[in-house]
PDB file of N, CA and C in Angstrom:
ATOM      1  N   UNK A   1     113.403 103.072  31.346  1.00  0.00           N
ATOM      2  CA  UNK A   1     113.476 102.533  30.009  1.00  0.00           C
ATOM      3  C   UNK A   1     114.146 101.157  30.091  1.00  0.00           C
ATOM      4  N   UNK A   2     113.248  99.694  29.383  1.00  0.00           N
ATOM      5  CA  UNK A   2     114.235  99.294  29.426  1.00  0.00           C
ATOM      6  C   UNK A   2     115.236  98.793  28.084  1.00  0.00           C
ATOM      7  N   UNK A   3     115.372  97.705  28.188  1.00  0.00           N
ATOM      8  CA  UNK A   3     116.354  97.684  26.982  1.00  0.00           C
ATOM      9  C   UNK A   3     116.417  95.784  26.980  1.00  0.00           C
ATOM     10  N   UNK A   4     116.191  95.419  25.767  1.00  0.00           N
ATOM     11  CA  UNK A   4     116.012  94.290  25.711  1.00  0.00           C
ATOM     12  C   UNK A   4     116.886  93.577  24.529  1.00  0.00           C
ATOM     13  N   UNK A   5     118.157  92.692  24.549  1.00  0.00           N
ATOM     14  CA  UNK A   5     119.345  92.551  23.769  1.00  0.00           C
ATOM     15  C   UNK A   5     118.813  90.850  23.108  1.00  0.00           C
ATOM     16  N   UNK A   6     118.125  90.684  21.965  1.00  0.00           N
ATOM     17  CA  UNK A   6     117.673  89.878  20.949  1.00  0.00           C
ATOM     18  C   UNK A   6     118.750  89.021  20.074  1.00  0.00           C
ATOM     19  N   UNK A   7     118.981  87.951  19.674  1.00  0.00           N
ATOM     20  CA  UNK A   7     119.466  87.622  18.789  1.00  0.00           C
ATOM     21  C   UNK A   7     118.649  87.027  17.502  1.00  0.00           C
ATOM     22  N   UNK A   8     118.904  87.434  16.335  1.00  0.00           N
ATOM     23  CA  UNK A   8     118.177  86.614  15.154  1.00  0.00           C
ATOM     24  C   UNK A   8     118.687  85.924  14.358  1.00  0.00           C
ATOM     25  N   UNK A   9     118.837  84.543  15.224  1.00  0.00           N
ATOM     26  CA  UNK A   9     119.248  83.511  14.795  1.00  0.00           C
ATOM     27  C   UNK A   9     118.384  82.472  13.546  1.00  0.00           C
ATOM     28  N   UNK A  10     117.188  82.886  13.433  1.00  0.00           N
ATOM     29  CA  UNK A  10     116.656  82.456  12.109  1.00  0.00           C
ATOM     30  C   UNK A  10     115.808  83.306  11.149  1.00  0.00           C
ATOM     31  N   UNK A  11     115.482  83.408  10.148  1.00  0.00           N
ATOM     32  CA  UNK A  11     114.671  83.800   9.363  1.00  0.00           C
ATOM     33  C   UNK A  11     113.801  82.329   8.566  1.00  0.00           C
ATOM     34  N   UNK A  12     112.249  82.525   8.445  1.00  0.00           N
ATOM     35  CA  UNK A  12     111.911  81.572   8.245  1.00  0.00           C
ATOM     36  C   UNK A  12     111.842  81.788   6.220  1.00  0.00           C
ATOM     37  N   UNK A  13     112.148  80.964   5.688  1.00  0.00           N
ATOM     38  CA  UNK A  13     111.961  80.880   4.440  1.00  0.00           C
ATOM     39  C   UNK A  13     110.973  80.940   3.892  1.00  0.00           C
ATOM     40  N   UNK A  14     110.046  80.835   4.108  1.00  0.00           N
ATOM     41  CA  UNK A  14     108.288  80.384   3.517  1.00  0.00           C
ATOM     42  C   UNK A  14     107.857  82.373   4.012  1.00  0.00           C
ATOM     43  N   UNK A  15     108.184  82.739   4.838  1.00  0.00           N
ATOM     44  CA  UNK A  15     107.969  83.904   4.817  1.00  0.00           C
ATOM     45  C   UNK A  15     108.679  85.400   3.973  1.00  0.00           C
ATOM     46  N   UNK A  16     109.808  85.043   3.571  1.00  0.00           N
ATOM     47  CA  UNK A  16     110.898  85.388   3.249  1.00  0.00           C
ATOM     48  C   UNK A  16     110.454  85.423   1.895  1.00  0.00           C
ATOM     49  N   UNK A  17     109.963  84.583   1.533  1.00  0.00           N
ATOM     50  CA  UNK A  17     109.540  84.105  -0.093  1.00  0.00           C
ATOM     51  C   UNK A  17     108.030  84.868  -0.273  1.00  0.00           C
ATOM     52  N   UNK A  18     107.094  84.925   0.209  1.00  0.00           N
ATOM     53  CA  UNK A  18     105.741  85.604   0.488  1.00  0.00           C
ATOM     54  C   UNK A  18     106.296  87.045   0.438  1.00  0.00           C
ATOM     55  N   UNK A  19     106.465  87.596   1.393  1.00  0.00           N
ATOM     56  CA  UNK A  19     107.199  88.932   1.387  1.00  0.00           C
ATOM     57  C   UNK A  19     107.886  89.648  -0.014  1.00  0.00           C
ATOM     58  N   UNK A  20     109.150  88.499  -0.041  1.00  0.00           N
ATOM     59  CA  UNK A  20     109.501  89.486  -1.774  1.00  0.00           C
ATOM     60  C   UNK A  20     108.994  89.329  -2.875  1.00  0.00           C
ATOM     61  N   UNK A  21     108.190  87.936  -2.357  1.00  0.00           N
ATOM     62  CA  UNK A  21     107.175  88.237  -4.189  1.00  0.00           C
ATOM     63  C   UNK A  21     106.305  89.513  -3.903  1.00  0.00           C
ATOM     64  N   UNK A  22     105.264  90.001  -3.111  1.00  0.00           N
ATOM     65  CA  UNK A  22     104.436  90.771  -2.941  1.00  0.00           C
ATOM     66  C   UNK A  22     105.421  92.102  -3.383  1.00  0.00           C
ATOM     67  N   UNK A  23     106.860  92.097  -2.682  1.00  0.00           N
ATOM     68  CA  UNK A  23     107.602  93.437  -3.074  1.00  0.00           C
ATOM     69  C   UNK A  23     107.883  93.360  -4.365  1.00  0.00           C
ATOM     70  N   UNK A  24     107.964  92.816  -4.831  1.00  0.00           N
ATOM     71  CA  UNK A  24     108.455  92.610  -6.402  1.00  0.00           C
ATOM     72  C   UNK A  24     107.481  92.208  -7.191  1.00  0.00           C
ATOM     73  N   UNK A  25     106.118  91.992  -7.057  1.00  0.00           N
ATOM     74  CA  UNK A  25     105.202  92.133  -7.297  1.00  0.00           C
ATOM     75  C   UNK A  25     104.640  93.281  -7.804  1.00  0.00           C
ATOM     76  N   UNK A  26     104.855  94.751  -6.219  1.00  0.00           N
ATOM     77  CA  UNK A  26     104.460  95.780  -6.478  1.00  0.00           C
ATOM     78  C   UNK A  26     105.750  96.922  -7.280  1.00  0.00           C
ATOM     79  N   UNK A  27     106.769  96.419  -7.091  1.00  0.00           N
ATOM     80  CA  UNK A  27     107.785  97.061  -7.767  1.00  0.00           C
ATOM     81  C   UNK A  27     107.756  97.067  -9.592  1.00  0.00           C
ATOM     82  N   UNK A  28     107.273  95.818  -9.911  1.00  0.00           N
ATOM     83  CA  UNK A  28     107.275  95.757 -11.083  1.00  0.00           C
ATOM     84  C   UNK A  28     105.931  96.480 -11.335  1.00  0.00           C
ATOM     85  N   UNK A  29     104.751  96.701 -10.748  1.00  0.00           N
ATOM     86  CA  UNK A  29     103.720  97.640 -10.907  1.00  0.00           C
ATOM     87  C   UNK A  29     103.850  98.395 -11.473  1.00  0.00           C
ATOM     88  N   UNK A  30     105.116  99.169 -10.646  1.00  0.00           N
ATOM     89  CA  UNK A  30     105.138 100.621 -10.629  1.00  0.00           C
ATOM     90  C   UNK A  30     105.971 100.848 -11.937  1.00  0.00           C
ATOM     91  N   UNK A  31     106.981  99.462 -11.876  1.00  0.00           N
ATOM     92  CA  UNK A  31     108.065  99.858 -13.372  1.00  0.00           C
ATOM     93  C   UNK A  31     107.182 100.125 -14.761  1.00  0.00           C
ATOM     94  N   UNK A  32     106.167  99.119 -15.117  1.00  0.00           N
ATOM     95  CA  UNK A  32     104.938  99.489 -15.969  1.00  0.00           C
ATOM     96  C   UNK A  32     104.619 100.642 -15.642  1.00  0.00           C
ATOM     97  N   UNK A  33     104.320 100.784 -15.325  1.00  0.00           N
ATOM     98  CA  UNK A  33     103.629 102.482 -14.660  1.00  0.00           C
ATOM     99  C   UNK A  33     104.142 103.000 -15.119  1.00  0.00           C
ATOM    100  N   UNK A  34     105.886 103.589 -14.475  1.00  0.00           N
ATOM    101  CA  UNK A  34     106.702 104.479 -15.050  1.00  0.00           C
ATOM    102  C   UNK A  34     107.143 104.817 -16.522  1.00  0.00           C
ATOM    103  N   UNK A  35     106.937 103.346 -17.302  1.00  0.00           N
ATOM    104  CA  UNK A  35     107.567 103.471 -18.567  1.00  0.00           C
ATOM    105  C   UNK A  35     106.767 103.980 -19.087  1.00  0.00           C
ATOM    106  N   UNK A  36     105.579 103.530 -19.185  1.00  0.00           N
ATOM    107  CA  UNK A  36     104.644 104.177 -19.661  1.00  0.00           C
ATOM    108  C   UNK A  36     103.778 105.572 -19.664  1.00  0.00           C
ATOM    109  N   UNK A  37     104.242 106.190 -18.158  1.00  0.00           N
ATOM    110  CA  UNK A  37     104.456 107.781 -18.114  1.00  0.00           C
ATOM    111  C   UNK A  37     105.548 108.526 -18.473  1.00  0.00           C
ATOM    112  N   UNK A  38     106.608 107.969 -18.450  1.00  0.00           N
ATOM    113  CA  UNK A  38     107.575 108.464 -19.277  1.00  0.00           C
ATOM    114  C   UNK A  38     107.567 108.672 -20.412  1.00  0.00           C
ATOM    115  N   UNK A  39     106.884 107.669 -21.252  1.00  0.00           N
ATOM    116  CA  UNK A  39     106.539 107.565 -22.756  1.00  0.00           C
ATOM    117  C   UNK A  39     105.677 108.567 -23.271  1.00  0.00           C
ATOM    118  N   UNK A  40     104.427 108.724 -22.127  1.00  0.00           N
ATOM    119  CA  UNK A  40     103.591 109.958 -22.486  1.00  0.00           C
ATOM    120  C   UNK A  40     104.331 110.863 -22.043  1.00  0.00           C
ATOM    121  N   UNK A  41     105.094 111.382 -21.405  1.00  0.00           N
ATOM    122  CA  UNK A  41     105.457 112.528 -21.261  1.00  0.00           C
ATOM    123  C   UNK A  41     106.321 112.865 -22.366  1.00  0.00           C
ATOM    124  N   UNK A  42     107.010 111.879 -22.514  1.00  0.00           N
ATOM    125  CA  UNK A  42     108.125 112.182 -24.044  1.00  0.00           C
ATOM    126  C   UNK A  42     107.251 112.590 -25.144  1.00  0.00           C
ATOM    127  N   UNK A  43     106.090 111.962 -25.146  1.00  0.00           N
ATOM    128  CA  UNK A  43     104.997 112.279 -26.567  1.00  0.00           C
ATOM    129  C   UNK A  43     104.704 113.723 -26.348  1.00  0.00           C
ATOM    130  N   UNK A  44     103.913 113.563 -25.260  1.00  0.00           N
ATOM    131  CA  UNK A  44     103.383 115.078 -25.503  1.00  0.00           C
ATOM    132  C   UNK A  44     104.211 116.533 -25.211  1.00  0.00           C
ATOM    133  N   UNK A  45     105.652 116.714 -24.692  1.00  0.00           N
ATOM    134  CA  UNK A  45     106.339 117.482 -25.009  1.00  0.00           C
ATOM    135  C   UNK A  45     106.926 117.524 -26.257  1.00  0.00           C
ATOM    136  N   UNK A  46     106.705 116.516 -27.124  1.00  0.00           N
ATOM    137  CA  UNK A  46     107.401 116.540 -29.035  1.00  0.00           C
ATOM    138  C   UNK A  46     108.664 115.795 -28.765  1.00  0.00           C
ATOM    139  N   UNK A  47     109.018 115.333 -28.129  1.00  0.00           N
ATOM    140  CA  UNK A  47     110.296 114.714 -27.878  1.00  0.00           C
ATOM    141  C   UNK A  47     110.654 113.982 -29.374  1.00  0.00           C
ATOM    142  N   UNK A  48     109.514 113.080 -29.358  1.00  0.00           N
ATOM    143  CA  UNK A  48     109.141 112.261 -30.737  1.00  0.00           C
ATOM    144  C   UNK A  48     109.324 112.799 -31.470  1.00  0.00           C
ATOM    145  N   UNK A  49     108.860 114.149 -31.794  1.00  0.00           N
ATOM    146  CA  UNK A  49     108.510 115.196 -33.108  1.00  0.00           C
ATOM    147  C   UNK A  49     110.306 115.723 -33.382  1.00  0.00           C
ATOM    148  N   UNK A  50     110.864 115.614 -32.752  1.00  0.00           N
ATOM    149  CA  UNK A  50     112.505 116.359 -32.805  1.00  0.00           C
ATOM    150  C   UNK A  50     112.856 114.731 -33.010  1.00  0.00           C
ATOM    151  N   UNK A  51     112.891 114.507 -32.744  1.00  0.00           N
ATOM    152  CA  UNK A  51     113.668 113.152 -32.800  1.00  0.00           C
ATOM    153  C   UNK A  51     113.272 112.554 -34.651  1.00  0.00           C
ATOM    154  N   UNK A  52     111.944 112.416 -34.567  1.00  0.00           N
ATOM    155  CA  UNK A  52     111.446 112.783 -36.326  1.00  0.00           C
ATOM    156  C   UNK A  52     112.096 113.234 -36.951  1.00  0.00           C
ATOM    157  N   UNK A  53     112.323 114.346 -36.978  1.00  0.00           N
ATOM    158  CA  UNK A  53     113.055 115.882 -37.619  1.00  0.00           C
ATOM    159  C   UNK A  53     114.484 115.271 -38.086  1.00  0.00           C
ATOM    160  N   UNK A  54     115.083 115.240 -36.411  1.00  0.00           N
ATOM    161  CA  UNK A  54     116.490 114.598 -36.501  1.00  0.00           C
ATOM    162  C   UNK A  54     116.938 113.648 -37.812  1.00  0.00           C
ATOM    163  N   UNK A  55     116.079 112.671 -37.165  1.00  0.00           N
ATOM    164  CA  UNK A  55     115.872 111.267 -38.227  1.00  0.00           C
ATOM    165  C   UNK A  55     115.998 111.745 -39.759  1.00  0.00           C
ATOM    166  N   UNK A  56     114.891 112.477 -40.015  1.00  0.00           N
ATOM    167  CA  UNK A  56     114.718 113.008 -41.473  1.00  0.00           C
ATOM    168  C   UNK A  56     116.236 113.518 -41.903  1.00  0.00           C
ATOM    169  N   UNK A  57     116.630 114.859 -41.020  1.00  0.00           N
ATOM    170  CA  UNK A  57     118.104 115.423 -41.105  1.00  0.00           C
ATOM    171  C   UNK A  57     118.684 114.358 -42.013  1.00  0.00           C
ATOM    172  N   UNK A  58     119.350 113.724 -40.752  1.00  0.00           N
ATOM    173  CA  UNK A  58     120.594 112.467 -40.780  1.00  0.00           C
ATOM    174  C   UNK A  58     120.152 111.291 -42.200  1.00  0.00           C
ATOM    175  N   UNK A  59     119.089 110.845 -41.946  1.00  0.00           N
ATOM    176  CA  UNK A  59     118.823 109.715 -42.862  1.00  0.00           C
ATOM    177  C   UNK A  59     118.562 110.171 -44.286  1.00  0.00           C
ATOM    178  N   UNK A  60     118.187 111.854 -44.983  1.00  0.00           N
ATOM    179  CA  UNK A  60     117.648 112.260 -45.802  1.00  0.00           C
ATOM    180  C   UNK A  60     115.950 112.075 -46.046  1.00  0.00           C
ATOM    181  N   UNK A  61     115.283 112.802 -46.163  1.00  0.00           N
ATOM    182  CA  UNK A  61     113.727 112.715 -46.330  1.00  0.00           C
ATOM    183  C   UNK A  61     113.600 111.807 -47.666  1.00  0.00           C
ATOM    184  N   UNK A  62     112.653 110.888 -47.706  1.00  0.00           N
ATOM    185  CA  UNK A  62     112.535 110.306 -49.509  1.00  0.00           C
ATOM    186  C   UNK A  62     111.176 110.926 -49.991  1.00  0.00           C
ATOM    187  N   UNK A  63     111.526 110.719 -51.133  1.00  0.00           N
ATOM    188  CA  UNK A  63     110.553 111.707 -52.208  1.00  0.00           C
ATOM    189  C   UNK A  63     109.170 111.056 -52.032  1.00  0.00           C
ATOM    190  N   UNK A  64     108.711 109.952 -51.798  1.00  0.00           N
ATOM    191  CA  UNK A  64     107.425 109.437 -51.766  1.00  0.00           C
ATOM    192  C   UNK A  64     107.038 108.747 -50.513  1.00  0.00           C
ATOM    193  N   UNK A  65     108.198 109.026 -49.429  1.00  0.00           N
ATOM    194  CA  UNK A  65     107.576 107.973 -48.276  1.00  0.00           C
ATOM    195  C   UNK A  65     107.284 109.077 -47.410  1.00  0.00           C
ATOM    196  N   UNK A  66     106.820 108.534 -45.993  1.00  0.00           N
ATOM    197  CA  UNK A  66     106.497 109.285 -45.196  1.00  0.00           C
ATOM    198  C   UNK A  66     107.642 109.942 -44.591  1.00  0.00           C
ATOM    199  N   UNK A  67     109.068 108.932 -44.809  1.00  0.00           N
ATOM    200  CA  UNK A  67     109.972 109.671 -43.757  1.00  0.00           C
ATOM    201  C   UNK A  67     110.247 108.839 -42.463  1.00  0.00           C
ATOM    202  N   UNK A  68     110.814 109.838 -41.497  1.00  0.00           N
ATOM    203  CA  UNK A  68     111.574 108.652 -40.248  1.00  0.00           C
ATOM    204  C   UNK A  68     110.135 108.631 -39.471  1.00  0.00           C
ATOM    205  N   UNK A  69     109.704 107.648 -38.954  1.00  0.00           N
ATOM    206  CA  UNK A  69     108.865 108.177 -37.752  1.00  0.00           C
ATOM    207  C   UNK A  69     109.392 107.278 -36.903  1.00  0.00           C
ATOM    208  N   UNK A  70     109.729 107.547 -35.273  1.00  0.00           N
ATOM    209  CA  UNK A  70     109.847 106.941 -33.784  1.00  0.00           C
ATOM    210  C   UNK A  70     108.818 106.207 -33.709  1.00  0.00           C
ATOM    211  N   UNK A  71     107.848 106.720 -33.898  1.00  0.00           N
ATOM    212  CA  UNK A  71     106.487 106.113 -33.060  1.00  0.00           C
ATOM    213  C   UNK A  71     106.349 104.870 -33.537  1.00  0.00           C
ATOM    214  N   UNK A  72     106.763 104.457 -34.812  1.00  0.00           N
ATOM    215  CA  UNK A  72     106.574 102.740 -35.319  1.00  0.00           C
ATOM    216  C   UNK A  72     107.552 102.211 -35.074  1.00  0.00           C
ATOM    217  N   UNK A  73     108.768 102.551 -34.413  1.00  0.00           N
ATOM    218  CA  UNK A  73     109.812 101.790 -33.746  1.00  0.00           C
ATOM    219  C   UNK A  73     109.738 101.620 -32.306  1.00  0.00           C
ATOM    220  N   UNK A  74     109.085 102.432 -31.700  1.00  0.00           N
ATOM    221  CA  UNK A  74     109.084 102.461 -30.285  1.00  0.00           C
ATOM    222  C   UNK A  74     107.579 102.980 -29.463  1.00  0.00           C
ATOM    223  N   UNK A  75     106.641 102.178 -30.279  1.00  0.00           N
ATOM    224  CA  UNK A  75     105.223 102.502 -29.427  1.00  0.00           C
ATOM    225  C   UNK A  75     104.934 102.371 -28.043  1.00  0.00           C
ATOM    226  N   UNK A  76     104.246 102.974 -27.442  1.00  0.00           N
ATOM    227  CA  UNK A  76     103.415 102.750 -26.392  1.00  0.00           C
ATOM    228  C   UNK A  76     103.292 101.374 -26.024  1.00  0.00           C
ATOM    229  N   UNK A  77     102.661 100.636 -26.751  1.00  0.00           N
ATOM    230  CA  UNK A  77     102.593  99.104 -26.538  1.00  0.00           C
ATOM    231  C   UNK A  77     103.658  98.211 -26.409  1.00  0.00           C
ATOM    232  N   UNK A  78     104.895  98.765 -27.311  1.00  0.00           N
ATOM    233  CA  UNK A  78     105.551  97.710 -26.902  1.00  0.00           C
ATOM    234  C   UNK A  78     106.286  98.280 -25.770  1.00  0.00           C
ATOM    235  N   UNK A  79     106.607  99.765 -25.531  1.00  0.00           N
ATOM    236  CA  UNK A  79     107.267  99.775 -24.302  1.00  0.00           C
ATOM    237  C   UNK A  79     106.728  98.840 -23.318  1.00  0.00           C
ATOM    238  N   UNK A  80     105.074  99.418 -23.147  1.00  0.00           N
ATOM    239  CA  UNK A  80     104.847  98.530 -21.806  1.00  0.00           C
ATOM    240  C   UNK A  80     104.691  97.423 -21.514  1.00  0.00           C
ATOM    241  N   UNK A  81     105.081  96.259 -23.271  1.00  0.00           N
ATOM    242  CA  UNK A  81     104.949  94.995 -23.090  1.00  0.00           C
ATOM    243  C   UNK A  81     106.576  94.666 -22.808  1.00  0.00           C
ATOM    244  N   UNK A  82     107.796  95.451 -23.125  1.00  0.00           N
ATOM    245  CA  UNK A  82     109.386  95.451 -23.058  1.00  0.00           C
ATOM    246  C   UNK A  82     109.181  95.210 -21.377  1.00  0.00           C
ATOM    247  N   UNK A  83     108.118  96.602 -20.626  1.00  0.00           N
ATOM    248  CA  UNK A  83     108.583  96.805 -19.296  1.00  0.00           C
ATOM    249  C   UNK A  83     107.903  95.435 -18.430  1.00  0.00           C
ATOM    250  N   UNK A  84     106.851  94.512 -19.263  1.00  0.00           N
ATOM    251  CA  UNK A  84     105.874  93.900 -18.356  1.00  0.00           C
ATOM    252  C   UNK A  84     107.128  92.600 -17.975  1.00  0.00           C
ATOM    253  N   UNK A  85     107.433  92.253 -19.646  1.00  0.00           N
ATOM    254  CA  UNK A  85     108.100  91.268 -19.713  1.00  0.00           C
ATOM    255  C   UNK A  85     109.897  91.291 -18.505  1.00  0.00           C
ATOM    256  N   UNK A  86     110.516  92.622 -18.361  1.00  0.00           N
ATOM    257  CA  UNK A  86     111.339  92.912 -17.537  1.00  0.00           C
ATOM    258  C   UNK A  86     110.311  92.670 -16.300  1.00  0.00           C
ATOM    259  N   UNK A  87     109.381  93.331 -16.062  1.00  0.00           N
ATOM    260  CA  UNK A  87     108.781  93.195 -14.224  1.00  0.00           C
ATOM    261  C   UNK A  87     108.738  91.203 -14.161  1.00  0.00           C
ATOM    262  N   UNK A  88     108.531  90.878 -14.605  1.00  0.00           N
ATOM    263  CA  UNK A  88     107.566  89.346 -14.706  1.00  0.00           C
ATOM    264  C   UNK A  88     109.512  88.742 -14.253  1.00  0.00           C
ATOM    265  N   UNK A  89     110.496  88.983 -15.464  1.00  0.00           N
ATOM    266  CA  UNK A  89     111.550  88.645 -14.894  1.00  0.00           C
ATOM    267  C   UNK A  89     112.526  88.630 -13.707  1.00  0.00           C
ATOM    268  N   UNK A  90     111.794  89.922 -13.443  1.00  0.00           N
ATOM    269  CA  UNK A  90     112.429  90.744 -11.798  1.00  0.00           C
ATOM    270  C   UNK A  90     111.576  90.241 -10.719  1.00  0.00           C
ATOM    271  N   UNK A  91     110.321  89.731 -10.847  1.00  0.00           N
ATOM    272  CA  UNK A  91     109.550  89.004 -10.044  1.00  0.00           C
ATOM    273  C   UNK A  91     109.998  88.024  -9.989  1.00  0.00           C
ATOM    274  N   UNK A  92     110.071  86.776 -10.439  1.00  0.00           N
ATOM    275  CA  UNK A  92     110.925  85.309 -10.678  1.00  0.00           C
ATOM    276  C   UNK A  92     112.131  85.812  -9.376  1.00  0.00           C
ATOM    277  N   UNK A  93     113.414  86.102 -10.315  1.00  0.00           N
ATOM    278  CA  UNK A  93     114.947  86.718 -10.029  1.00  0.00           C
ATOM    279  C   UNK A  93     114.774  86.774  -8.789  1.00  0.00           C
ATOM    280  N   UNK A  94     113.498  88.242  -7.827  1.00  0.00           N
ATOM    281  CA  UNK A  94     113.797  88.517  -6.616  1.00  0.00           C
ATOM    282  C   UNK A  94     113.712  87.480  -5.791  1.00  0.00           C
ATOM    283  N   UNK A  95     112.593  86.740  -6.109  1.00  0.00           N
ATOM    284  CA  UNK A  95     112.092  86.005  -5.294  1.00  0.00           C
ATOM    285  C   UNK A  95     112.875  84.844  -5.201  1.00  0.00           C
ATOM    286  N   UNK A  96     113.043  84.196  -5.835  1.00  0.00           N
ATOM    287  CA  UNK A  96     114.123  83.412  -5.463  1.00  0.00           C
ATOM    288  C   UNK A  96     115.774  83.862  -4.759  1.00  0.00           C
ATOM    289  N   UNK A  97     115.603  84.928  -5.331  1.00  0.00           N
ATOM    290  CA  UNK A  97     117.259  85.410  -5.060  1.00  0.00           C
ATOM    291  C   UNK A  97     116.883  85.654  -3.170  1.00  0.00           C
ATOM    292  N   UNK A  98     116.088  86.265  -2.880  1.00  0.00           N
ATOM    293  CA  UNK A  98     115.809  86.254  -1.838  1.00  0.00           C
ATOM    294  C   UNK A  98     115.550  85.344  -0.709  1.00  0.00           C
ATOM    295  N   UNK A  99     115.062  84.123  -0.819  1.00  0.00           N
ATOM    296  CA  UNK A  99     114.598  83.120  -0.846  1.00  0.00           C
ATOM    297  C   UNK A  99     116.363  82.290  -0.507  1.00  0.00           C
ATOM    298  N   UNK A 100     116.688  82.769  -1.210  1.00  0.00           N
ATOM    299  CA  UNK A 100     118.178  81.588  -1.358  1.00  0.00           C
ATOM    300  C   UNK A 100     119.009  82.709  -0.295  1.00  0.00           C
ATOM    301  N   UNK A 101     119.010  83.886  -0.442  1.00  0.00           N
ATOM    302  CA  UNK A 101     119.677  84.600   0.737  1.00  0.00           C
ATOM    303  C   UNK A 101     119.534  84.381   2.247  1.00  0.00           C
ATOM    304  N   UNK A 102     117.828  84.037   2.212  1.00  0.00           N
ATOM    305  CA  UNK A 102     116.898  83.155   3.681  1.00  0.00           C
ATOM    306  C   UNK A 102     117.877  82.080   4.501  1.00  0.00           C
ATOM    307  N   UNK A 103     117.888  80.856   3.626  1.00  0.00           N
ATOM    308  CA  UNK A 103     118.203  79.945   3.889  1.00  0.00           C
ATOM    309  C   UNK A 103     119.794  80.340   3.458  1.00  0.00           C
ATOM    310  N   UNK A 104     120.726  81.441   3.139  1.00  0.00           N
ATOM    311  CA  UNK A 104     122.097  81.284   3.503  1.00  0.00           C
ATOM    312  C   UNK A 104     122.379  82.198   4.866  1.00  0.00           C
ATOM    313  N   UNK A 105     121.341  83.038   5.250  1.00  0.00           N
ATOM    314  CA  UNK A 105     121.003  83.594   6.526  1.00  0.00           C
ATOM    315  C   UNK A 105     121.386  82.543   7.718  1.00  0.00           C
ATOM    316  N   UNK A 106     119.951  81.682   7.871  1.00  0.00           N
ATOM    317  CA  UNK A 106     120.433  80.478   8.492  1.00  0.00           C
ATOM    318  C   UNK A 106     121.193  79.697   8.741  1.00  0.00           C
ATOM    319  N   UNK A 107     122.169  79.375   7.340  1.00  0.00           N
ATOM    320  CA  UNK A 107     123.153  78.825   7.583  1.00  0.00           C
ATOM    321  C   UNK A 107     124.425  79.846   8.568  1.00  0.00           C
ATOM    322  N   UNK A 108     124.725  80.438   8.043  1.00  0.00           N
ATOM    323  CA  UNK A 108     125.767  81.128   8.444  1.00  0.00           C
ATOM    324  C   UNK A 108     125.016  81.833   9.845  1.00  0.00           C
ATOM    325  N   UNK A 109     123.843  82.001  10.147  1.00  0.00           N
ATOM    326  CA  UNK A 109     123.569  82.366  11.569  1.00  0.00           C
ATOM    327  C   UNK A 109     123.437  81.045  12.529  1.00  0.00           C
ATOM    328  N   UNK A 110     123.388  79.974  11.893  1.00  0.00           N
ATOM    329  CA  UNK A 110     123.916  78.849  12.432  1.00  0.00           C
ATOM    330  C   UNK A 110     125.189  78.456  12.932  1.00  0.00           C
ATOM    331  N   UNK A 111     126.293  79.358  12.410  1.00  0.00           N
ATOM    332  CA  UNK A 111     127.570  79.087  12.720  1.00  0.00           C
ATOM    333  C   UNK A 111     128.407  80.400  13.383  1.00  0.00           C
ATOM    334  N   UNK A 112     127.755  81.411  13.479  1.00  0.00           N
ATOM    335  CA  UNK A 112     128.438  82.725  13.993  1.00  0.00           C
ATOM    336  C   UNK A 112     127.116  83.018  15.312  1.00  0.00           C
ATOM    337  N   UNK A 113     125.513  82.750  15.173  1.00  0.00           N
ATOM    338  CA  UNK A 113     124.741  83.013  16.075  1.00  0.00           C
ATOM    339  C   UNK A 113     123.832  83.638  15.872  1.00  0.00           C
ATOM    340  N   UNK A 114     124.078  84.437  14.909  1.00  0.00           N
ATOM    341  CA  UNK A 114     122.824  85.218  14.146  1.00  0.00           C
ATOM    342  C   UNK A 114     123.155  87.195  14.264  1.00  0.00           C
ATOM    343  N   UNK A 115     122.133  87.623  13.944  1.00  0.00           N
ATOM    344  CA  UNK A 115     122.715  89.227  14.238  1.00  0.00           C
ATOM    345  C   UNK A 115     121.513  89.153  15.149  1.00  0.00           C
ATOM    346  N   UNK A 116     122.852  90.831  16.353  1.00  0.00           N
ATOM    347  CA  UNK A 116     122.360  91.330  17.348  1.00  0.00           C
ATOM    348  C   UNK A 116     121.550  92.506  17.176  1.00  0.00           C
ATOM    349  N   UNK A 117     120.224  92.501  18.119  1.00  0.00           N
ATOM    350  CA  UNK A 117     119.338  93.349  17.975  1.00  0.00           C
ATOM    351  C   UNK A 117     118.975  94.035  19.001  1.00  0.00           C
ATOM    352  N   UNK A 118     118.737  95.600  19.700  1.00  0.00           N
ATOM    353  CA  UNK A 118     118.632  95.909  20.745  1.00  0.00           C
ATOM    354  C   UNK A 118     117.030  96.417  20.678  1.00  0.00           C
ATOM    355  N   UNK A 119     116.583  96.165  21.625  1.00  0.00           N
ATOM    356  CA  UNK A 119     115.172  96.571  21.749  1.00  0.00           C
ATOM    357  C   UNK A 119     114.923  97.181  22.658  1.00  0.00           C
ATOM    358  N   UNK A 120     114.339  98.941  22.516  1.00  0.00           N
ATOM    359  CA  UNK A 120     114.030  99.619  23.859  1.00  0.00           C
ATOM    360  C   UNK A 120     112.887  99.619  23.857  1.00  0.00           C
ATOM    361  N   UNK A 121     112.157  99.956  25.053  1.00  0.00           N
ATOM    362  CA  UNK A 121     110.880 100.350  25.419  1.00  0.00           C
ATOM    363  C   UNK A 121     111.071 102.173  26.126  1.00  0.00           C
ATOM    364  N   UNK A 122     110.455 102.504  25.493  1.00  0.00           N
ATOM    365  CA  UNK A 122     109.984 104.769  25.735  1.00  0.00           C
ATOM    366  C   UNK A 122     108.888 104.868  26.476  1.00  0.00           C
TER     367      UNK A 122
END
């Protein structure tokens, strides 16, 4: 076996930046995704429908209106336009934040040497 002792003294930036947009790209995918299965799942167990109820309880029912409803405070649509507008922000954020971590990589592996890496071969 042998064993091969690496240092990574740079990370290139232009790659660094490619990389976490694509991750944060697909991360925010999935955050749409989720809110929006969460949302159906809250619907179709009645979550909404108790929460209605509640509403009515606490606030009193009125004699000619419909009453509390969730669903016109907190639709489907806008969750997943709340969650698009959070992914779109977390896309920006990573990528740069990442990006600026790159190039403080470099620096400071410029002045200590970089981190050590061991590499075997099986």
């Amino acid at each position: 076996m042998r064993k091969a002792r690496l240092l990574v003294s740079r990370v290139d930036p232009w790659s660094v930046l490619k990389m976490s947009f694509l991750l944060s790209v697909a991360m925010g995918i999935m955050m749409v995704v989720c809110a929006v299965t969460i949302w159906t799942a809250m619907d179709v167990t009645g979550i909404f429908d108790r929460v209605n109820e509640l509403g009515e309880q606490v606030l009193g029912a009125e004699a000619g209106g419909l009453g509390f409803q969730i669903e016109e405070i907190v639709s489907v649509g806008q969750v997943a336009s709340f969650a698009t507008i959070i992914s779109v922000v977390n896309v920006v954020l990573l990528t740069l934040l990442s990006m600026l971590a790159a190039v403080l990589y470099n620096f400071s592996a410029s002045l200590v040497g970089g981190v050590g890496v061991t590499l075997t071969d099986d």
